[in-house]
Protein backbone atom coordinates (compact mmCIF):
# COMPACT_ATOMS: atom_id res chain seq x y z
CA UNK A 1 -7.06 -39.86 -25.45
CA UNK A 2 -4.18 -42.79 -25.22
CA UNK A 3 -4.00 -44.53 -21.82
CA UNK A 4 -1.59 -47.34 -21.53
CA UNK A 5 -3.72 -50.18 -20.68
CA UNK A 6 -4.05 -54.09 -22.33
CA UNK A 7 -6.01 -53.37 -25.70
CA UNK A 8 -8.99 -55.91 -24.66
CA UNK A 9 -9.80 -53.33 -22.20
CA UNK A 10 -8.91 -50.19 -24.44
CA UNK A 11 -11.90 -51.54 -26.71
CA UNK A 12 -14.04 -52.01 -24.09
CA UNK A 13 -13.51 -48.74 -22.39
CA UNK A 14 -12.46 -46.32 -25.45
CA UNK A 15 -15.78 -44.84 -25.08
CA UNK A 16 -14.70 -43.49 -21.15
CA UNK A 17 -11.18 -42.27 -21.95
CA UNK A 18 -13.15 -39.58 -24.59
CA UNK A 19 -14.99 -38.41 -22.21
CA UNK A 20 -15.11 -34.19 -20.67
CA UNK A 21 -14.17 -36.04 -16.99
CA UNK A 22 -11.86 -38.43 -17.92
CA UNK A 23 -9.22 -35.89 -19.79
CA UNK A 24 -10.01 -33.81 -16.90
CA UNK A 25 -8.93 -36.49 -14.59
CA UNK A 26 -6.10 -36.80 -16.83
CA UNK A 27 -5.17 -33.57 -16.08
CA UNK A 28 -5.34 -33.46 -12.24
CA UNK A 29 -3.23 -36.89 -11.86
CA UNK A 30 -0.51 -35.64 -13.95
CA UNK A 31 -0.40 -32.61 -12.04
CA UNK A 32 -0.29 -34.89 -8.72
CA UNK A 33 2.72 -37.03 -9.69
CA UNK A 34 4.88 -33.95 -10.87
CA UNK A 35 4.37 -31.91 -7.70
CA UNK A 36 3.71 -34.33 -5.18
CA UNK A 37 4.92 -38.33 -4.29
CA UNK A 38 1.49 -40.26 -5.80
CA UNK A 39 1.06 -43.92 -5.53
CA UNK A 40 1.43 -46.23 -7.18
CA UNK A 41 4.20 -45.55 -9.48
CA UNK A 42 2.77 -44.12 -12.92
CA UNK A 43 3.70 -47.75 -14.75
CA UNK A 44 1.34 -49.55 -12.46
CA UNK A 45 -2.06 -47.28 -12.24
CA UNK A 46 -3.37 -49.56 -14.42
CA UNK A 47 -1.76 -52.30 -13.29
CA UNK A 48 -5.17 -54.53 -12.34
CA UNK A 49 -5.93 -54.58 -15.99
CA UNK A 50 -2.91 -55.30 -17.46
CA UNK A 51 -2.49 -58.47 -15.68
CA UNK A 52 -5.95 -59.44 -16.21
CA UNK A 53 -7.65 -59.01 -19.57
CA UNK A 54 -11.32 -58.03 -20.15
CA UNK A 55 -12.19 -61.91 -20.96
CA UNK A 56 -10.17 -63.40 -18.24
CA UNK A 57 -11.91 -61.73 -15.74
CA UNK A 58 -13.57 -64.01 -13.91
CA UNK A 59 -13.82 -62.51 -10.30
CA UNK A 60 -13.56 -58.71 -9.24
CA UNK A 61 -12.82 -57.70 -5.60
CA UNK A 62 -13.41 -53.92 -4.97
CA UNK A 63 -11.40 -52.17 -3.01
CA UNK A 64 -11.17 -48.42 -2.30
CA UNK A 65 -7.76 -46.55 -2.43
CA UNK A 66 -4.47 -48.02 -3.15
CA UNK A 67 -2.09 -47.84 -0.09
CA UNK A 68 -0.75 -44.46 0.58
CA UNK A 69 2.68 -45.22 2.70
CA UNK A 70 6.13 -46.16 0.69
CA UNK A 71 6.22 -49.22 -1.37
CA UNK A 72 3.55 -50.42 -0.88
CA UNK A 73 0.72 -49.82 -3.77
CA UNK A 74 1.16 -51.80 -6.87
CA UNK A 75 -2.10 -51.29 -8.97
CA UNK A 76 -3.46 -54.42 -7.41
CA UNK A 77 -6.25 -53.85 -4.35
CA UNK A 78 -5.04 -55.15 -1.36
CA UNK A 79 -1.52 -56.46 -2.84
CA UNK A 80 1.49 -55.38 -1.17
CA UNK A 81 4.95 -56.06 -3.23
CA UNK A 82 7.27 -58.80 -2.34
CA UNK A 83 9.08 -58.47 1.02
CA UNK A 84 6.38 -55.15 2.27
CA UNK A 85 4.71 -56.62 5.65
CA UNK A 86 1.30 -57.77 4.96
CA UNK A 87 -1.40 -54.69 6.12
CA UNK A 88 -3.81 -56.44 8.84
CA UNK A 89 -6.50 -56.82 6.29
CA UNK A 90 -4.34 -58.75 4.53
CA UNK A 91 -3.34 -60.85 7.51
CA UNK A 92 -7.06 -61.50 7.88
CA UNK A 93 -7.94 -62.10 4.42
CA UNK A 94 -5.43 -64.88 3.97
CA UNK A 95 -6.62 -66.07 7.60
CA UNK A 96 -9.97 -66.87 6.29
CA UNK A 97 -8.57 -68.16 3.02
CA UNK A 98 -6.80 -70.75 5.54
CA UNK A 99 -10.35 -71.08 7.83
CA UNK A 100 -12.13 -71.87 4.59
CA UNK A 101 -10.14 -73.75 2.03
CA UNK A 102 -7.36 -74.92 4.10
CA UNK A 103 -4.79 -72.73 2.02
CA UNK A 104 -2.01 -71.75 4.63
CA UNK A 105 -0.78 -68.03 4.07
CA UNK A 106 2.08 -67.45 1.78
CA UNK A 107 5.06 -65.77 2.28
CA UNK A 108 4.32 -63.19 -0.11
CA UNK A 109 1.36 -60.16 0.12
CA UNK A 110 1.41 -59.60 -3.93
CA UNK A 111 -1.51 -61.29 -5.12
CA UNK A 112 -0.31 -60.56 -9.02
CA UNK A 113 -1.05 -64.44 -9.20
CA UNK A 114 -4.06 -64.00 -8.26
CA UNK A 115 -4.57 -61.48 -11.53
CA UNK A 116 -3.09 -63.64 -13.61
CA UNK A 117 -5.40 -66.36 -12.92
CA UNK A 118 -8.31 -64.17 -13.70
CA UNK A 119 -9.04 -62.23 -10.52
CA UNK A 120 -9.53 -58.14 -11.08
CA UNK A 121 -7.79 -56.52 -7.96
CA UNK A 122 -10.56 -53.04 -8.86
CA UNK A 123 -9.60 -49.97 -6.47
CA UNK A 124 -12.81 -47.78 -7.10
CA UNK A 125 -9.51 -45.03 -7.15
CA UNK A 126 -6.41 -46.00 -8.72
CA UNK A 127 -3.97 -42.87 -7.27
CA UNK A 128 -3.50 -41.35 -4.21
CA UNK A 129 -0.99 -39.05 -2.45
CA UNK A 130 1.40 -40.44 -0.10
CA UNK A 131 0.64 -40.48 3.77
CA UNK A 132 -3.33 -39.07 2.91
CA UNK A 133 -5.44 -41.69 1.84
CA UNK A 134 -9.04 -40.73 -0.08
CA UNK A 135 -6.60 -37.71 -1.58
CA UNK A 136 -7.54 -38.89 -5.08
CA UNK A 137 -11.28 -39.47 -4.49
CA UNK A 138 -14.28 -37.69 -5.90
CA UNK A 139 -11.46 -36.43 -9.25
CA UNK A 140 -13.31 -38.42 -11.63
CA UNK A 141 -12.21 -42.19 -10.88
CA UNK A 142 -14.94 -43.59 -9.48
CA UNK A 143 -16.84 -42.49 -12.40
CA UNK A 144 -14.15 -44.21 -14.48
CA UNK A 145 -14.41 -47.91 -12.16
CA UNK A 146 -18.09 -47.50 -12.22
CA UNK A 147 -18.20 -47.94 -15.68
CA UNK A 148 -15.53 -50.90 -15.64
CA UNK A 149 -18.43 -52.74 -13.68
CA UNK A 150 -21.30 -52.31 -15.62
CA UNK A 151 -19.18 -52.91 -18.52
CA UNK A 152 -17.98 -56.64 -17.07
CA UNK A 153 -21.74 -56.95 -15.99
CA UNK A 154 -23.30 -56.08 -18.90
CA UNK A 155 -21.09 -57.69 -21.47
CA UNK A 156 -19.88 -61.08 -19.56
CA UNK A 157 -21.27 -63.88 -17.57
CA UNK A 158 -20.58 -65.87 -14.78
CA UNK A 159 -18.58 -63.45 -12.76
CA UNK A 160 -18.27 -63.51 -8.88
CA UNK A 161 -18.01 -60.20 -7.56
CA UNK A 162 -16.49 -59.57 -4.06
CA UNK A 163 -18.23 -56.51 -2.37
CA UNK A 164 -16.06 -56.57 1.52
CA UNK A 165 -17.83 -53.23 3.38
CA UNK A 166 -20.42 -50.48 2.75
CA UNK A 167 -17.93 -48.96 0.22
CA UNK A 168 -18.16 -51.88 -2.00
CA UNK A 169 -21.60 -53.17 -1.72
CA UNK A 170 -22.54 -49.75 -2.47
CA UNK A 171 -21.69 -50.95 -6.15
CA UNK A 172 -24.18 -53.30 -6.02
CA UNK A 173 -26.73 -51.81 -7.99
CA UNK A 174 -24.05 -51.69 -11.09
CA UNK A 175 -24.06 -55.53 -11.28
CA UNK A 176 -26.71 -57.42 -12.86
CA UNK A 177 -27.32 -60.52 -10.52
CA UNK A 178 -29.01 -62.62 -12.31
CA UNK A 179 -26.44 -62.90 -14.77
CA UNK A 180 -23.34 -62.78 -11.83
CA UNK A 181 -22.86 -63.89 -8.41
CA UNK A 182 -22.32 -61.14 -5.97
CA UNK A 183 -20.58 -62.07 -2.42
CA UNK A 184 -20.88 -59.53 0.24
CA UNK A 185 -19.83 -59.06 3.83
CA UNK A 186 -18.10 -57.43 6.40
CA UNK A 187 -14.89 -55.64 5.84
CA UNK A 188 -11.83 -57.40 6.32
CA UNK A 189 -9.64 -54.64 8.83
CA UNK A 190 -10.07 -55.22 11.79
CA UNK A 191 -12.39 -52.52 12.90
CA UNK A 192 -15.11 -55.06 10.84
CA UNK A 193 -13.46 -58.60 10.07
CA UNK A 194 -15.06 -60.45 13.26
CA UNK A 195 -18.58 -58.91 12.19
CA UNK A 196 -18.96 -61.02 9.50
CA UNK A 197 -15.94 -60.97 6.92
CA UNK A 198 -14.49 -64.67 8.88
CA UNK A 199 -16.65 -66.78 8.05
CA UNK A 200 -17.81 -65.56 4.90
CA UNK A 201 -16.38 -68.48 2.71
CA UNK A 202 -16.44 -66.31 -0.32
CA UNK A 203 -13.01 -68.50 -1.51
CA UNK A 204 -14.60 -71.72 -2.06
CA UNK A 205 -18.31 -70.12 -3.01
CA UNK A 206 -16.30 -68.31 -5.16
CA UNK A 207 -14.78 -71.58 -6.90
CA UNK A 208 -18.02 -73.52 -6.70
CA UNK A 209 -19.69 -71.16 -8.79
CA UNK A 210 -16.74 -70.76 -11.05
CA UNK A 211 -16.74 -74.88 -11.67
CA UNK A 212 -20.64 -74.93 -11.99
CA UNK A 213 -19.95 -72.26 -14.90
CA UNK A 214 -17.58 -74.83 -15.91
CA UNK A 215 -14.29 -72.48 -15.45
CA UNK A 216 -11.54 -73.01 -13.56
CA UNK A 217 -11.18 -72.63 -10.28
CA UNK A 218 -8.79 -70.03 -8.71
CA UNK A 219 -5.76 -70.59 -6.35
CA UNK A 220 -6.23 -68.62 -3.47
């Protein structure tokens, strides 16, 4: 089965794409975007890994489900495109990015820079339909993004991964922590952000493992 994704990744994950679920997944998504409006446009499902190849990785934030209202969902968790409002928890994540390295927020919600430098922006579900968000769970991609994780865990070092809420820490037990460090807290919407996601200082533990592991550090 040929998906369009970078070919570091394609080696990595051939294995998945030949699997029963994934051409079955296959299947159901194509059927979504011809009948019904599905985010994010078809180019950009796979947008996360284009932007960041399997050895740049060097930090993965889970999220959950793209964004389901218009123009908003770009393949990137959390990332809104240029000129969209930011969504409040990404008002709050760039107001602890401010709190904790001193980084005031920019005037732009798409964090592709952030995937450029090295940052995998990993919705455990890369489609959804418009105006119903967790349409696209439970189809077969979470099976898919599970095995992205153990893959980075089992065949790279040194990563940081961002778990933000139950969803994502529930991924915990994919990641092998003594070869990666694993930040988790609170969620950043604002049903959860003031129970524990300001304050967290994952930015700058984030770097300060990164330039321990002698890598670069990103710019948040």
């Amino acid at each position: 089965m040929q998906v369009k994704i970078h070919p570091s990744w394609q080696a990595h994950l051939q294995s998945e794409f030949d699997k029963p679920y994934f051409e079955q997944l296959v299947a159901f998504v194509r059927q979504e975007y011809a009948t019904s409006t599905v985010y994010p446009p078809g180019k950009l499902i796979f947008n996360a890994f284009n932007l960041c190849p399997f050895d740049h990785v060097k930090v993965v934030l889970i999220g959950q489900d793209p964004y389901h209202e218009p123009g908003q969902a770009q393949g990137l968790c959390f990332s809104v495109n240029d000129g969209v409002p930011f969504p409040p928890s990404l008002v709050n994540i760039f107001k602890e990015i401010q709190s904790d390295i001193g980084t005031p927020p920019p005037s732009s919600g798409n964090l592709t820079r952030w995937a450029q430098q090295g940052v995998l922006l990993l919705n455990a579900t890369l489609t959804v339909r418009e105006h119903m968000a967790g349409s696209h769970q439970r189809h077969g991609w979470e099976e898919f993004t599970d095995a992205v994780i153990r893959t980075l865990s089992a065949e790279r070092d040194g990563l940081v991964f961002m778990l933000w809420g139950s969803y994502a820490q529930s991924k915990s037990y994919l990641i092998d922590s003594s070869r990666h460090l694993i930040l988790r807290s609170a969620h950043p919407s604002p049903l959860s952000a003031h129970r524990g996601f300001f304050g967290n200082h994952h930015f700058s533990l984030a770097n300060q493992y990164l330039r321990s592991n002698g890598q670069t550090e990103i710019q948040w």
